[in-house]
C-alpha atoms as a PDB file:
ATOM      1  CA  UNK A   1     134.812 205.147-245.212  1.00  0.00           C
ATOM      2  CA  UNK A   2     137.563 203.422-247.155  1.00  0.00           C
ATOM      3  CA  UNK A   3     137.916 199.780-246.474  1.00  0.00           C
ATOM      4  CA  UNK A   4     139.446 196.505-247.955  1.00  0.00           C
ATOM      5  CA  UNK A   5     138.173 193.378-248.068  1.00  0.00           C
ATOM      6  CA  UNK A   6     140.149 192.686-244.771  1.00  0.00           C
ATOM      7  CA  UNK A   7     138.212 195.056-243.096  1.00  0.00           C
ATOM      8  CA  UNK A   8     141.650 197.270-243.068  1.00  0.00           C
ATOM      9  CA  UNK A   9     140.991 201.227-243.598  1.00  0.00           C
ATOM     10  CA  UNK A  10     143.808 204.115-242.878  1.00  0.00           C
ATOM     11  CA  UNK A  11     143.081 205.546-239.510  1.00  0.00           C
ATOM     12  CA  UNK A  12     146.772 206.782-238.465  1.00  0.00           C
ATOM     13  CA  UNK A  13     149.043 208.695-240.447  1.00  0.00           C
ATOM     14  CA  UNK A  14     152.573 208.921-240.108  1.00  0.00           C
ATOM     15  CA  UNK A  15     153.767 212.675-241.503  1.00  0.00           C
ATOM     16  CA  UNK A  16     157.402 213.157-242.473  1.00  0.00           C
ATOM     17  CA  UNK A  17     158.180 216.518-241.558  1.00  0.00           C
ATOM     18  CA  UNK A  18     161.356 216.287-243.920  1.00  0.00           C
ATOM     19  CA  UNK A  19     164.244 213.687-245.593  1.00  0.00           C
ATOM     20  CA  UNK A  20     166.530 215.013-243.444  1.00  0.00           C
ATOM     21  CA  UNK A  21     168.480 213.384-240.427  1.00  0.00           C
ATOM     22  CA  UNK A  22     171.165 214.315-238.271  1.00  0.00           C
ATOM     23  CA  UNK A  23     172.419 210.632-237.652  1.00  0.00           C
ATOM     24  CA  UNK A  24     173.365 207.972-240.349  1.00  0.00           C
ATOM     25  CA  UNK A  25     172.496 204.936-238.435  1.00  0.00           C
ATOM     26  CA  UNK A  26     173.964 201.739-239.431  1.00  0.00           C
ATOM     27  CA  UNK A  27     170.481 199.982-240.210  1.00  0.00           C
ATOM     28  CA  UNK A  28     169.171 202.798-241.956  1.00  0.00           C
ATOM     29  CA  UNK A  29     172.190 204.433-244.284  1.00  0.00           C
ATOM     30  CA  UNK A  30     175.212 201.609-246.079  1.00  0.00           C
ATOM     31  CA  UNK A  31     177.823 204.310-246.600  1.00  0.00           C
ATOM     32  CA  UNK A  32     177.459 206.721-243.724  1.00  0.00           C
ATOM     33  CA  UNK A  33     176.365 209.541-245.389  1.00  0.00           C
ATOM     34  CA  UNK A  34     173.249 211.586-243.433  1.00  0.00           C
ATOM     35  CA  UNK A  35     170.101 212.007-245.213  1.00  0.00           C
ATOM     36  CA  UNK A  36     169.079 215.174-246.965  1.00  0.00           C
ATOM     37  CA  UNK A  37     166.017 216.914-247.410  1.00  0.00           C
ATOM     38  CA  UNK A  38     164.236 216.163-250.535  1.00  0.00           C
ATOM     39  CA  UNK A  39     163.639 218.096-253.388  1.00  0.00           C
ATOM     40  CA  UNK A  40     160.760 220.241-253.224  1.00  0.00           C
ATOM     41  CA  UNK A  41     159.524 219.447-249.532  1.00  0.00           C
ATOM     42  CA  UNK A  42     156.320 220.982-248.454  1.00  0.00           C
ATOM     43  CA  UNK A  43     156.032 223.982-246.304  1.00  0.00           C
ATOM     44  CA  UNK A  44     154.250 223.447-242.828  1.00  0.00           C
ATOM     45  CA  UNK A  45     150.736 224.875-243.936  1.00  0.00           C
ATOM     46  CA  UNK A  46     150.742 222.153-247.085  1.00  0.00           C
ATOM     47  CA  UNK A  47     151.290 219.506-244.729  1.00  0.00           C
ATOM     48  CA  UNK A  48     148.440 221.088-242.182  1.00  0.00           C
ATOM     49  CA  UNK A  49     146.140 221.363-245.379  1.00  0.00           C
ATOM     50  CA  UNK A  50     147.154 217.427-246.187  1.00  0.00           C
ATOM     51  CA  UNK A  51     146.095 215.980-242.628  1.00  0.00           C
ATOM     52  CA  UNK A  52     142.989 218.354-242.836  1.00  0.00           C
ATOM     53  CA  UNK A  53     142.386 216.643-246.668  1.00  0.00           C
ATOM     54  CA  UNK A  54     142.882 213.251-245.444  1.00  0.00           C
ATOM     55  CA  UNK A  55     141.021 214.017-241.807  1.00  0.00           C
ATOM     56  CA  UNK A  56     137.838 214.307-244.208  1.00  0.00           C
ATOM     57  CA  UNK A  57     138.387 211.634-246.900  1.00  0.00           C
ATOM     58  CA  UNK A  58     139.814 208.863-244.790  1.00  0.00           C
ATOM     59  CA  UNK A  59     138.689 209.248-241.315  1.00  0.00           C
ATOM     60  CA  UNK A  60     142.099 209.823-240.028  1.00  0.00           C
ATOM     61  CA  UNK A  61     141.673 210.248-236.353  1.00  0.00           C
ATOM     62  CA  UNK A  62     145.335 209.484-235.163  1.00  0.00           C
ATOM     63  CA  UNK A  63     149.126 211.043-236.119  1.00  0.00           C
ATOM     64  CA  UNK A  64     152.445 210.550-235.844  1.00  0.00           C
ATOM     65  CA  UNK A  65     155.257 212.914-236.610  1.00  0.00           C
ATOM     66  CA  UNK A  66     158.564 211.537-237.818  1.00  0.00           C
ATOM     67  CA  UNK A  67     161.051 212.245-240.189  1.00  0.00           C
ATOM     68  CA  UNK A  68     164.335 211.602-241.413  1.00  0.00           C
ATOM     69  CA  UNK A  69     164.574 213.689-237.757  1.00  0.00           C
ATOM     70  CA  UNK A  70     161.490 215.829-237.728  1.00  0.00           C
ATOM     71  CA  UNK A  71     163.189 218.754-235.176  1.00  0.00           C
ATOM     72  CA  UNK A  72     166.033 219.128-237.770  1.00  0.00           C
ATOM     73  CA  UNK A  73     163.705 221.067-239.913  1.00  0.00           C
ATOM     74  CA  UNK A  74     162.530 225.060-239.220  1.00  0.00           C
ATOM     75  CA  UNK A  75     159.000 224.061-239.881  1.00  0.00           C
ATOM     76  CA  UNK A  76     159.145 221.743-236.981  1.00  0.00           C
ATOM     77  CA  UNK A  77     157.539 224.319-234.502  1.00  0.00           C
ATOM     78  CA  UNK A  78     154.687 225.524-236.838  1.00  0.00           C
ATOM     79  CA  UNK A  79     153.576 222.303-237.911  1.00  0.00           C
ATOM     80  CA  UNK A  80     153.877 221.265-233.826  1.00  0.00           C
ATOM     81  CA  UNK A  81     151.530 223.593-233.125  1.00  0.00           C
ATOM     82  CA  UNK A  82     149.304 223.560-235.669  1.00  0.00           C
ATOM     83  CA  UNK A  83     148.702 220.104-235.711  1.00  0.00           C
ATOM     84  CA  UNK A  84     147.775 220.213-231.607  1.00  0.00           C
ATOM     85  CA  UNK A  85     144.363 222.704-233.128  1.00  0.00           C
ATOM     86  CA  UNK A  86     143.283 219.788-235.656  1.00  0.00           C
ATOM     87  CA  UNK A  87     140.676 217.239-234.148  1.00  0.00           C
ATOM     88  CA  UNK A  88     142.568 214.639-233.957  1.00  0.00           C
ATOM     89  CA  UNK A  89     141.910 211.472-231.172  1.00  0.00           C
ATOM     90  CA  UNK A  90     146.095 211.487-230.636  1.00  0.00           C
ATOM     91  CA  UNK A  91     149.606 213.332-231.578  1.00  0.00           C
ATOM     92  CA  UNK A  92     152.615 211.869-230.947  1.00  0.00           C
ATOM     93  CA  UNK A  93     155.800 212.360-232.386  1.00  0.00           C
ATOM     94  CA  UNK A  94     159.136 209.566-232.839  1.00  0.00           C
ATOM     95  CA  UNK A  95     162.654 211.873-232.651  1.00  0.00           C
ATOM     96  CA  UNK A  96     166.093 210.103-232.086  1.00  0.00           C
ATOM     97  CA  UNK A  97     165.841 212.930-229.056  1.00  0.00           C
ATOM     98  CA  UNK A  98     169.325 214.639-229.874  1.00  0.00           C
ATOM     99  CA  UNK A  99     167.458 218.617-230.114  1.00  0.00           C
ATOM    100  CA  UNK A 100     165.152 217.671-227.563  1.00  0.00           C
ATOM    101  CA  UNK A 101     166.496 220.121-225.178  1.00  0.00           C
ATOM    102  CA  UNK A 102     166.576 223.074-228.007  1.00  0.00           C
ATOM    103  CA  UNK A 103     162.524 222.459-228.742  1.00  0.00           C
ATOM    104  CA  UNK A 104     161.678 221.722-225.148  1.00  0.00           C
ATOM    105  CA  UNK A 105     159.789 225.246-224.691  1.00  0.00           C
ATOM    106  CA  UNK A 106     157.673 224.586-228.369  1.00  0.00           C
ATOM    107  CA  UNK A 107     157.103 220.974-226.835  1.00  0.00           C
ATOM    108  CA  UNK A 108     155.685 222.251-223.754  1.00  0.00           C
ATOM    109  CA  UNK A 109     153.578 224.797-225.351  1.00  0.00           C
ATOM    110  CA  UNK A 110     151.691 222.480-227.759  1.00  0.00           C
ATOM    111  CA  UNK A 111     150.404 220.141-225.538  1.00  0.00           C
ATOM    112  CA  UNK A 112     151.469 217.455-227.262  1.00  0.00           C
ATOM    113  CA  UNK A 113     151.656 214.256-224.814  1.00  0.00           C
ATOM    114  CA  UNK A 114     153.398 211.268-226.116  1.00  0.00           C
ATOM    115  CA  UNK A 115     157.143 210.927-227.168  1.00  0.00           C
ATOM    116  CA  UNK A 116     159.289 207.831-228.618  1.00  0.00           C
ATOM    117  CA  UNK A 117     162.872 208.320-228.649  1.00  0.00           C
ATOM    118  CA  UNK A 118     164.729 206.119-231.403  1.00  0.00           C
ATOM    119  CA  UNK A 119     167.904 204.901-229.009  1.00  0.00           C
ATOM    120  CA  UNK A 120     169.709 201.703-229.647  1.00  0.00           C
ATOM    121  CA  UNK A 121     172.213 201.495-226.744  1.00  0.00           C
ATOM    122  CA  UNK A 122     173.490 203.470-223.572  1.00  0.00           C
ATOM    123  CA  UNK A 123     177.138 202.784-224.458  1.00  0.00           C
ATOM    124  CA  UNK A 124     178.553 205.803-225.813  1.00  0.00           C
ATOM    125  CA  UNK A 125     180.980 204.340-228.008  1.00  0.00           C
ATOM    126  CA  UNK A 126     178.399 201.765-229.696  1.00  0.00           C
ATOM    127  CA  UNK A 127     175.904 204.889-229.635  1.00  0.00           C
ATOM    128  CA  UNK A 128     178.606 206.634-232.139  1.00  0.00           C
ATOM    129  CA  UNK A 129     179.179 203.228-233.882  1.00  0.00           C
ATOM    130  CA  UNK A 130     175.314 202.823-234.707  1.00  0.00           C
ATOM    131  CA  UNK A 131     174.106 206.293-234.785  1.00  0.00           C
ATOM    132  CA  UNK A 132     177.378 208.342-236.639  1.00  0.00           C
ATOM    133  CA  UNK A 133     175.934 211.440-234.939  1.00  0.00           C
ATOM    134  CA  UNK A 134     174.695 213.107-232.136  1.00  0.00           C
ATOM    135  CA  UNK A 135     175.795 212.172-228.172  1.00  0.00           C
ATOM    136  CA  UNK A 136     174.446 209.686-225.946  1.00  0.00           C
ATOM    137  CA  UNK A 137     174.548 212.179-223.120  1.00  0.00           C
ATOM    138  CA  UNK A 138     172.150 214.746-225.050  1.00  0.00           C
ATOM    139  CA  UNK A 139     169.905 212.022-225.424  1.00  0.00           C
ATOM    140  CA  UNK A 140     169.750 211.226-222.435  1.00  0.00           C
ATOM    141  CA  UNK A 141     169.058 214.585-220.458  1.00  0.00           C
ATOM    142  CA  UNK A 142     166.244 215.326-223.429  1.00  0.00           C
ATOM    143  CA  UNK A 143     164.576 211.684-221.805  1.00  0.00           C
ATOM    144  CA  UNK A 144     164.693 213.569-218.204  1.00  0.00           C
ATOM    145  CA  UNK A 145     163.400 216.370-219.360  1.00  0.00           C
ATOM    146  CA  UNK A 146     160.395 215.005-221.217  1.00  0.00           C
ATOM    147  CA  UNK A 147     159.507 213.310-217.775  1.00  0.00           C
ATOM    148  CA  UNK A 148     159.754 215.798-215.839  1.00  0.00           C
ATOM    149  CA  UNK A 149     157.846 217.711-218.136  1.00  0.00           C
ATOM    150  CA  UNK A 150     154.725 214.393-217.714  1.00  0.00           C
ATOM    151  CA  UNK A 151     154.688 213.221-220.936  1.00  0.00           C
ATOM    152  CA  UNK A 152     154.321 209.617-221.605  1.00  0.00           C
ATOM    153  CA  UNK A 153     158.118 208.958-223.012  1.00  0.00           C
ATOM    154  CA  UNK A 154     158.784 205.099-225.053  1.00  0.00           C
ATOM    155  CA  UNK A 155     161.745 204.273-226.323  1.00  0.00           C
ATOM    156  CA  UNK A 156     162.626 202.525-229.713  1.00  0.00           C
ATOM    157  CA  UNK A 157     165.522 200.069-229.918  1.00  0.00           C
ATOM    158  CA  UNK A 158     166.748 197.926-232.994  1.00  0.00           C
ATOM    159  CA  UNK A 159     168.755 194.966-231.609  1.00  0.00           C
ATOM    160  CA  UNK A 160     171.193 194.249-234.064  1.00  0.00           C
ATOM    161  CA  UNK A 161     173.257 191.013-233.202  1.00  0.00           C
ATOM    162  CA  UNK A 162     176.648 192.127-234.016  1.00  0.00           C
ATOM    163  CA  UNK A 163     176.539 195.638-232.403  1.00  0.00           C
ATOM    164  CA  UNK A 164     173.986 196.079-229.691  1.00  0.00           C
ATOM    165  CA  UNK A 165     172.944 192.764-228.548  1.00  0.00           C
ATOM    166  CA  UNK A 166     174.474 193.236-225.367  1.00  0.00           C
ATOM    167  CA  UNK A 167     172.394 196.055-224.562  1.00  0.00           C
ATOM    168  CA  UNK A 168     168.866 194.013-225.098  1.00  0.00           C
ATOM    169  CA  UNK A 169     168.614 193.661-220.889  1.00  0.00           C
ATOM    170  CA  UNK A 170     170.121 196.449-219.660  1.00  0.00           C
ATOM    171  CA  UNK A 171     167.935 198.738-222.420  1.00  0.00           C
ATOM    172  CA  UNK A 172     165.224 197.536-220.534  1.00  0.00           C
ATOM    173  CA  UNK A 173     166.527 197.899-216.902  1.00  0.00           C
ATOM    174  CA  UNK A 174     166.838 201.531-217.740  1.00  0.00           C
ATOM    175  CA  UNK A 175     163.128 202.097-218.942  1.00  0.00           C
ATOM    176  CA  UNK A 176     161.690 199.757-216.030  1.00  0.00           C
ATOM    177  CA  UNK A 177     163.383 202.165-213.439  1.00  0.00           C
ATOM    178  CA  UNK A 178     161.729 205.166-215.125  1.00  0.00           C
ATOM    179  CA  UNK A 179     158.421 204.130-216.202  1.00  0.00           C
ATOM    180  CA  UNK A 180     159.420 203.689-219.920  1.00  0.00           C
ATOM    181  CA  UNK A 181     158.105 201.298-222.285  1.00  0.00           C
ATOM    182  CA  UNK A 182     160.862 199.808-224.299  1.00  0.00           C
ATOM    183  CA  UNK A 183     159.727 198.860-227.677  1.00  0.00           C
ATOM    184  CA  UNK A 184     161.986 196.160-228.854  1.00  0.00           C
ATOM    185  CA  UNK A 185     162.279 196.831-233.184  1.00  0.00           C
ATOM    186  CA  UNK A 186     163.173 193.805-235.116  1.00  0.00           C
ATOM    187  CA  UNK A 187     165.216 194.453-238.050  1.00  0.00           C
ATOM    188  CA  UNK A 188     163.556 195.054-241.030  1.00  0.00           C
ATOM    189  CA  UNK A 189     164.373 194.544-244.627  1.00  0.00           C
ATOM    190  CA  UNK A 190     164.464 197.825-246.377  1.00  0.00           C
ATOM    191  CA  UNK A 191     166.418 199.783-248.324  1.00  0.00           C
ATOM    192  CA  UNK A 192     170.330 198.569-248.405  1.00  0.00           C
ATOM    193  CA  UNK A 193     169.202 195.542-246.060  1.00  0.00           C
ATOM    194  CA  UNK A 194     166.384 194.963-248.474  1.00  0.00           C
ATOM    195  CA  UNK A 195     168.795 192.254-250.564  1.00  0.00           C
ATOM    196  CA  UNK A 196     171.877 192.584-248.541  1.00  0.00           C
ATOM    197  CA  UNK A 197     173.543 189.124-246.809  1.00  0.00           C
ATOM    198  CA  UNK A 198     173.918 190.764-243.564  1.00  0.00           C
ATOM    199  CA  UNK A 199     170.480 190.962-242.598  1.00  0.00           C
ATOM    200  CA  UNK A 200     170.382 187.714-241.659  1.00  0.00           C
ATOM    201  CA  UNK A 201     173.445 187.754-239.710  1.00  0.00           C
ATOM    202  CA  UNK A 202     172.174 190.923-237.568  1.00  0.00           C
ATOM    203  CA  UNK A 203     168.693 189.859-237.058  1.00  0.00           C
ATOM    204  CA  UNK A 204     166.915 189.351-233.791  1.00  0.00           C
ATOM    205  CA  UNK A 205     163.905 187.281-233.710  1.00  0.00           C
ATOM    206  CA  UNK A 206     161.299 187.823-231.152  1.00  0.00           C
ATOM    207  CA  UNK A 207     161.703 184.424-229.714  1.00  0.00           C
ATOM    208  CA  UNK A 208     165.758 185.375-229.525  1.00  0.00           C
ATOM    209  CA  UNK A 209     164.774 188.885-227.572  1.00  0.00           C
ATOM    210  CA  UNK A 210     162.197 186.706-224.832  1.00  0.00           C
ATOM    211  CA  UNK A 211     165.320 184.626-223.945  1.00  0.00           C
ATOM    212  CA  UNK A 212     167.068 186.884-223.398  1.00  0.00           C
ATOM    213  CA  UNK A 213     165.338 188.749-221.368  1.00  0.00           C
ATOM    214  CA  UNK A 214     163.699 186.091-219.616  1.00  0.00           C
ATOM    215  CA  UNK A 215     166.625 184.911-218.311  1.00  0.00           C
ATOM    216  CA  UNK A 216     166.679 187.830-215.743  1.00  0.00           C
ATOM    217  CA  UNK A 217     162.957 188.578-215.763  1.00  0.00           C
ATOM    218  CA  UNK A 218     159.253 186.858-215.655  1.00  0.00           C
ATOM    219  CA  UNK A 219     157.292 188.027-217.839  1.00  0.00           C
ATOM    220  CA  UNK A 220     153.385 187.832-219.544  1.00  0.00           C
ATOM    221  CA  UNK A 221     152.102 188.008-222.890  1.00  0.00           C
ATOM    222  CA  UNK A 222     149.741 191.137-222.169  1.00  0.00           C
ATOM    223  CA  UNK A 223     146.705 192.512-224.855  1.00  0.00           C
ATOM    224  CA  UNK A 224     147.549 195.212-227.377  1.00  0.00           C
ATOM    225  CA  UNK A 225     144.729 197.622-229.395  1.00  0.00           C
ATOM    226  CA  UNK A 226     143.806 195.758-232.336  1.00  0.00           C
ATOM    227  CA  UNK A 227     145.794 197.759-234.718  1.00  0.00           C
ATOM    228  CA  UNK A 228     148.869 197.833-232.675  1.00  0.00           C
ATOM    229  CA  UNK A 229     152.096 197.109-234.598  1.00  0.00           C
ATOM    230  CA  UNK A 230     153.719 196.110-231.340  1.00  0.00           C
ATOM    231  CA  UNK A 231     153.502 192.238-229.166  1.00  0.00           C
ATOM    232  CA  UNK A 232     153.367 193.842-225.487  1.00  0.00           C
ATOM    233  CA  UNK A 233     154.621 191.913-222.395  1.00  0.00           C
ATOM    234  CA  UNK A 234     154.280 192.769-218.297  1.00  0.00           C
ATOM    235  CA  UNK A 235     156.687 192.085-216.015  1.00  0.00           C
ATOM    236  CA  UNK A 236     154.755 191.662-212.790  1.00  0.00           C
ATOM    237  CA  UNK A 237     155.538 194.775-210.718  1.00  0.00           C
ATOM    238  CA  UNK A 238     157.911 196.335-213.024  1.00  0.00           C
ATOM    239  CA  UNK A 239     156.462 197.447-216.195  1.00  0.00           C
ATOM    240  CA  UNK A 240     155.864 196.734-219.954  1.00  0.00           C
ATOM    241  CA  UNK A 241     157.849 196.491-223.040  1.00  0.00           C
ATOM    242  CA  UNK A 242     156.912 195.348-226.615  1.00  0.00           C
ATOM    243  CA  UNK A 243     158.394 194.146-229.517  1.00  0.00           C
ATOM    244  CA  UNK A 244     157.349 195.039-233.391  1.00  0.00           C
ATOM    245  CA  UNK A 245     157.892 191.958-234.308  1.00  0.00           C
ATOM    246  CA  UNK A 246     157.550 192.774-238.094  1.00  0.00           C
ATOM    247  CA  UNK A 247     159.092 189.115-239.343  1.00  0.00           C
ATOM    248  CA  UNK A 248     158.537 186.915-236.598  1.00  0.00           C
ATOM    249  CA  UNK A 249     154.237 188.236-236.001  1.00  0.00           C
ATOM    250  CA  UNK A 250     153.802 190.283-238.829  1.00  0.00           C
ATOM    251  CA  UNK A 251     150.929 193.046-238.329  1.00  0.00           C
ATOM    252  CA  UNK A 252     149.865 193.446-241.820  1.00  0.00           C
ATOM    253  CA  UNK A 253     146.019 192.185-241.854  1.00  0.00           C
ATOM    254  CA  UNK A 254     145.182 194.753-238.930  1.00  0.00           C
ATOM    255  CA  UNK A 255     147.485 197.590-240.436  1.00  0.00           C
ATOM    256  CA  UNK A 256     145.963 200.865-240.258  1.00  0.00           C
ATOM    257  CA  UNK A 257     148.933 202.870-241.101  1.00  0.00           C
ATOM    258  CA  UNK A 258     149.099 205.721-243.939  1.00  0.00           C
ATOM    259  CA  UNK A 259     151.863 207.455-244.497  1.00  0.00           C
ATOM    260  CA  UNK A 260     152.935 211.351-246.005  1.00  0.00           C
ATOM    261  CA  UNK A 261     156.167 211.749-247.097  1.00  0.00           C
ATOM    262  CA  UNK A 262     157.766 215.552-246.957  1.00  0.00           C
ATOM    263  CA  UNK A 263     157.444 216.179-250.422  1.00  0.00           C
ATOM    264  CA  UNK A 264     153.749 214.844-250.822  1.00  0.00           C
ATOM    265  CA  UNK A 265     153.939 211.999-251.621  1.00  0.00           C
ATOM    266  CA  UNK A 266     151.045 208.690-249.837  1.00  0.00           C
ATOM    267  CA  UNK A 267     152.351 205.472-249.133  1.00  0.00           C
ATOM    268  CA  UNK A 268     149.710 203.167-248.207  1.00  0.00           C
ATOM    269  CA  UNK A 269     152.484 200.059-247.302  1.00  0.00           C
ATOM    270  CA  UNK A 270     155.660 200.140-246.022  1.00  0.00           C
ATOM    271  CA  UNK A 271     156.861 197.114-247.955  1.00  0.00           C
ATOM    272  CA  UNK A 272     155.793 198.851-251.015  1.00  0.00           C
ATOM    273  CA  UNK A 273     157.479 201.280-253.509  1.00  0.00           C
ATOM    274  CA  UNK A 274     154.267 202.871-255.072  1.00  0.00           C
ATOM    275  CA  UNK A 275     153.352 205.894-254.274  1.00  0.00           C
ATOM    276  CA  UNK A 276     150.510 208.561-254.943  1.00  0.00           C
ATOM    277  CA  UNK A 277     151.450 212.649-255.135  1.00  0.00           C
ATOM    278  CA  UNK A 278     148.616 214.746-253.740  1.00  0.00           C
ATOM    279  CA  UNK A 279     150.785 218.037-253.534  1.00  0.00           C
ATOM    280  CA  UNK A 280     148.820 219.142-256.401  1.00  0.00           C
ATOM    281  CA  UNK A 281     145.427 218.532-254.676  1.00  0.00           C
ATOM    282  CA  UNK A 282     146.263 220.979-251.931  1.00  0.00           C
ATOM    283  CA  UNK A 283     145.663 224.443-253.764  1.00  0.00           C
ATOM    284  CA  UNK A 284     142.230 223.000-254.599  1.00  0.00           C
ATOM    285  CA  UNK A 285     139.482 223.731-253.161  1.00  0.00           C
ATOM    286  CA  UNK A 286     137.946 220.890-250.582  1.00  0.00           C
ATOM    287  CA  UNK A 287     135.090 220.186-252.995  1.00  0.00           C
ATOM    288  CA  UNK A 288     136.940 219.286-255.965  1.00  0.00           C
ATOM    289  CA  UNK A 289     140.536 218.110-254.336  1.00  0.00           C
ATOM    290  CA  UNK A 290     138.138 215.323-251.668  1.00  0.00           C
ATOM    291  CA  UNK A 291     136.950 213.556-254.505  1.00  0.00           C
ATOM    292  CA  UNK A 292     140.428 212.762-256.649  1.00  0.00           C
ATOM    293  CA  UNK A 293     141.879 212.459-253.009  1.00  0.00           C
ATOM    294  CA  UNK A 294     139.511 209.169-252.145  1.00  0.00           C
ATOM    295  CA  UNK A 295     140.058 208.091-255.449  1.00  0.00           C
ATOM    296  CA  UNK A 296     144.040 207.952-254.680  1.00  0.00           C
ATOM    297  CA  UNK A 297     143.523 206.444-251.364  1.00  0.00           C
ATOM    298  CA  UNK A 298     141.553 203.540-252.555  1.00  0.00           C
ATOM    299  CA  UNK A 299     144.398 202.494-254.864  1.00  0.00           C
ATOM    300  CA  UNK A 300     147.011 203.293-251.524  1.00  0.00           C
ATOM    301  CA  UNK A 301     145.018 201.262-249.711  1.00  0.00           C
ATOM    302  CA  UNK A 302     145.128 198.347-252.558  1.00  0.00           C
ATOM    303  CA  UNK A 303     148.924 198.650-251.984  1.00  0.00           C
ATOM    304  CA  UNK A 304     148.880 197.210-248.298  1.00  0.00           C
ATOM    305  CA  UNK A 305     150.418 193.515-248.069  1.00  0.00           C
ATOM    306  CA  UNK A 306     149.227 190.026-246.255  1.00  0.00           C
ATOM    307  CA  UNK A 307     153.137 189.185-245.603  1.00  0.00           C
ATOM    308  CA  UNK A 308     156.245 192.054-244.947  1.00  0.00           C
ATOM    309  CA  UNK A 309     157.870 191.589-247.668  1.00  0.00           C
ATOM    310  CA  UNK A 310     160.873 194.769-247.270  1.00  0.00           C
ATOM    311  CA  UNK A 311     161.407 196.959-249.828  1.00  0.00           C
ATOM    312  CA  UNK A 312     164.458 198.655-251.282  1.00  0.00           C
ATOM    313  CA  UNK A 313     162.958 202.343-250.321  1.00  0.00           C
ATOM    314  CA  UNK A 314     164.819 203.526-247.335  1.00  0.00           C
ATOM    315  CA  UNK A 315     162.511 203.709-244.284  1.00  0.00           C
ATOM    316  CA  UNK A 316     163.656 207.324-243.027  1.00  0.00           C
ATOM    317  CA  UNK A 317     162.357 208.554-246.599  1.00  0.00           C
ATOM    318  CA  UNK A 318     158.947 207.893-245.578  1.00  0.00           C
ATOM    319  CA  UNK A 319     158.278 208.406-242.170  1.00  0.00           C
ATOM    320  CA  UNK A 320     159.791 204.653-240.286  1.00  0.00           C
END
């Protein structure tokens, strides 16, 4: 087993399926313009071989599927389903839930259980204003139909002060009636907010978000696993929601995270630029590709922070 003097070790892995995205949210893109695939993405059965690779040399027991928009991309449903045969403790997957409907049959069929749908606000005018893409309404049904279907559905929301802070309560109303947790997202520094003025401006601390909402609700500080990214609260005889409260409780001496970007790429930090390719190591055979591939993940692991510190790297690029 890997581990830092922090007692810190990767144990879930976030995949990127691919670059690409279907929305340009404001947070995420400056000018608008939708994300692309990058060059030389990997097919579905390199991306299998990775988590099988990384299943051996780090202990990876738990994974996350993401993109850009992972369902944008054809090798959505094999990698879905291929994943779901890999020993793995949990799968989940994060989708901004627009082609939910259109892969509901390949979700069913996989067995996968948990969902998080990226959705910032149920106003369909700010939805086009923050997303540039997609319809609220889509969204929406895909949510019902994931329930109905029994999976365990969360929602992520980034409260940004000058476009959605209006919709911090009634986000929540919605996911208490339908036995969502809401996962509150503070914004983070990367990419074009990384050195931009406006982050401050649109930020939402934690202690801003329990005002709010405690203004129409009482709630509780309630325990989270130990490697949870996310502050949880119960509201007596309604539900839960959390917050990832990245700058006001930052998470990085318990992170556990490793991510795979879609062109092969390891990141072992968020807030961190540097990178390790191990697209090479997958046409080797296990005995001689486990051996470099430890070697990369100690120096990925070296990467991780004490402190978020953002990073210019834009977040969709590497899995959120």
């Amino acid at each position: 087993m890997i581990v830092d003097k922090l007692g810190r070790r990767f144990r879930n892995l976030r995949v990127s399926l691919t670059a690409a995205c279907n929305y340009a949210c404001t947070y995420c893109v400056p000018d608008g313009k939708r994300l692309m695939k990058a060059q030389n993405e990997l097919p579905a059965t390199e991306l299998l071989k990775a988590v099988t690779y990384l299943q051996q040399a780090a202990g990876i027991d738990k994974l996350r599927i993401t993109g850009g928009e992972p369902m944008v991309t054809p090798k959505f449903d094999d990698f879905l389903l291929g994943v779901m045969e890999l020993p793995l403790s949990d799968v989940s997957m994060t989708t901004n839930g627009q082609l939910v409907l259109k892969k509901l049959e390949v979700i069913r069929a996989s067995g996968v259980k948990r969902i998080n749908i990226s959705l910032d606000t149920l106003n369909p005018l700010r939805f086009k204003q923050i997303a540039r893409g997609g319809d609220l309404t889509t969204v929406l049904k895909g949510i019902d139909a994931l329930l109905e279907l029994g999976l365990k559905v969360k929602i992520n929301m980034v409260p940004i002060r000058t476009q959605n802070a209006s919709d911090v309560v009634p986000m929540l109303e919605y996911c208490l009636a339908r036995g969502i947790e809401l996962r509150y997202i503070e914004l983070m520094r990367m990419g074009h907010l990384a050195n931009s003025n406006s982050f401050q401006a649109d930020f939402m601390s934690m202690t801003t978000l329990l005002d709010m909402i405690g203004e129409n609700y009482e709630f509780e500080r309630t325990d989270a696993p130990y490697d949870s990214t996310a502050v949880r609260f119960r509201i007596p005889g309604k539900g839960t929601f959390g917050i990832i409260a990245n700058e006001s409780e930052p998470f990085c001496t318990s992170c556990t995270r490793l991510r795979l970007s879609s062109d092969g790429y390891l990141y072992g930090c968020l807030s961190s630029s540097r990178k390790q390719y191990i697209g090479d190591l997958l046409n080797q055979p296990s005995h001689l590709a486990l051996p470099r591939l430890q070697g990369i993940l100690v120096s990925a692991l070296a990467d991780k922070q004490l402190v978020f510190q953002g990073e210019v790297t834009v977040m969709k690029l590497i899995g959120g």
